[in-house]
Protein backbone atom coordinates (compact mmCIF):
# COMPACT_ATOMS: atom_id res chain seq x y z
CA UNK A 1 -26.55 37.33 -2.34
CA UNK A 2 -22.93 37.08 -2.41
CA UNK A 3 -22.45 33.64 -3.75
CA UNK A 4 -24.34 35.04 -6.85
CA UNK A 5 -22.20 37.95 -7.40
CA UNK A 6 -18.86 35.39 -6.70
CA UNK A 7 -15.53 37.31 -5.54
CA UNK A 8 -16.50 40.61 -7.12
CA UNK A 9 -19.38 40.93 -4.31
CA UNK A 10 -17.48 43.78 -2.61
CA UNK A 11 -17.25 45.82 -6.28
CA UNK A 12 -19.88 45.24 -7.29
CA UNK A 13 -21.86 46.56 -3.90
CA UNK A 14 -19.85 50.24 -4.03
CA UNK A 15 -20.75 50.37 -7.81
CA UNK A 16 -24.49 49.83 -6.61
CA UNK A 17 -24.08 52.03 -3.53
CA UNK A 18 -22.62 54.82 -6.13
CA UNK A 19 -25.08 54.67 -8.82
CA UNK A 20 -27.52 54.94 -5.70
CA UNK A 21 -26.07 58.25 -4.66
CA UNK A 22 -25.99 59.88 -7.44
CA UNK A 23 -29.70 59.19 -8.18
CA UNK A 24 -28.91 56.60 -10.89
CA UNK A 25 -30.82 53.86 -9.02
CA UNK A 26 -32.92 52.97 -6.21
CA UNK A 27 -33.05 50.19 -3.96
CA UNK A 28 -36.73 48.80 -2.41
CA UNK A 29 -37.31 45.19 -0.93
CA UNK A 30 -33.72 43.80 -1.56
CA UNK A 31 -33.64 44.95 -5.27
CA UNK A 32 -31.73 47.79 -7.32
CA UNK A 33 -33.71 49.26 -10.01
CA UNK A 34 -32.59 52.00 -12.25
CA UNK A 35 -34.39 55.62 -12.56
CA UNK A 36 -34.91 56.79 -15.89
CA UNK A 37 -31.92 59.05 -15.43
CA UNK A 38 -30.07 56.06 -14.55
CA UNK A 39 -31.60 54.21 -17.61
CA UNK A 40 -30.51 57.19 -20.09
CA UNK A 41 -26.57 57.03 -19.09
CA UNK A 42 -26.50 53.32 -18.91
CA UNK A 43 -28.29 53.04 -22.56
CA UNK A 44 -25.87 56.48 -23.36
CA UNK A 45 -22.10 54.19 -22.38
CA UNK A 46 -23.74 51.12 -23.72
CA UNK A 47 -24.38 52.60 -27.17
CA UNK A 48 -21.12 54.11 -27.07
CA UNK A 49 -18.91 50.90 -26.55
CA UNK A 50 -21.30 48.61 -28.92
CA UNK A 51 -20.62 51.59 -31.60
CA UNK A 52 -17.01 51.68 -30.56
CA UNK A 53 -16.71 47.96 -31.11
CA UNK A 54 -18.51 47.80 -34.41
CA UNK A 55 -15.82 50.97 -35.83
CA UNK A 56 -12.62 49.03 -34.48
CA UNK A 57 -14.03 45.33 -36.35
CA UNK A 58 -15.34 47.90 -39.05
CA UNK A 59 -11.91 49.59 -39.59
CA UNK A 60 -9.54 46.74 -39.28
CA UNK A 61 -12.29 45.21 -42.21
CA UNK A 62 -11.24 47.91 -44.33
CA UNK A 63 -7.62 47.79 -44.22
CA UNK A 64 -7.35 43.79 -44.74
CA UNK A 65 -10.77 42.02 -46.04
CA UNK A 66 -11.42 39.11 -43.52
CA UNK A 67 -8.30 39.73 -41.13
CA UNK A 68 -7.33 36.72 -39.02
CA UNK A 69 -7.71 38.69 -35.94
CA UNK A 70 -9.11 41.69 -34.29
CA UNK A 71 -7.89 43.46 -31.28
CA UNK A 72 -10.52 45.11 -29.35
């Protein structure tokens, strides 16, 4: 399992362990599946950084039409 998750293995497991814990997910037969609590705050902070990443290209469209670059 590991060699799919490459070096950030050890991260990636306390993240997992974590969202275990506090009832975010649940492990059975090898696999981590969210609970629907778990499914609500992940859609919740995805929505949130796709929405703040559509107002920061949105913004910097409004102060120069077509801008050469946008920081994000």
């Amino acid at each position: 399992m590991d060699v799919a998750l490459g070096p950030d293995a050890p991260r990636v497991r306390r993240w997992l362990r974590v969202g275990e814990r506090a009832g975010l997910a649940t492990r059975h037969d090898g696999a981590v599946t969210l609970t629907d609590r778990g499914a609500f705050w992940l859609h919740l902070t995805q929505n949130y950084f796709a929405l703040d990443y559509v107002n920061t290209v949105w913004t910097a469209a409004r102060r120069q039409p077509w801008p050469a670059a946008v920081v994000l």
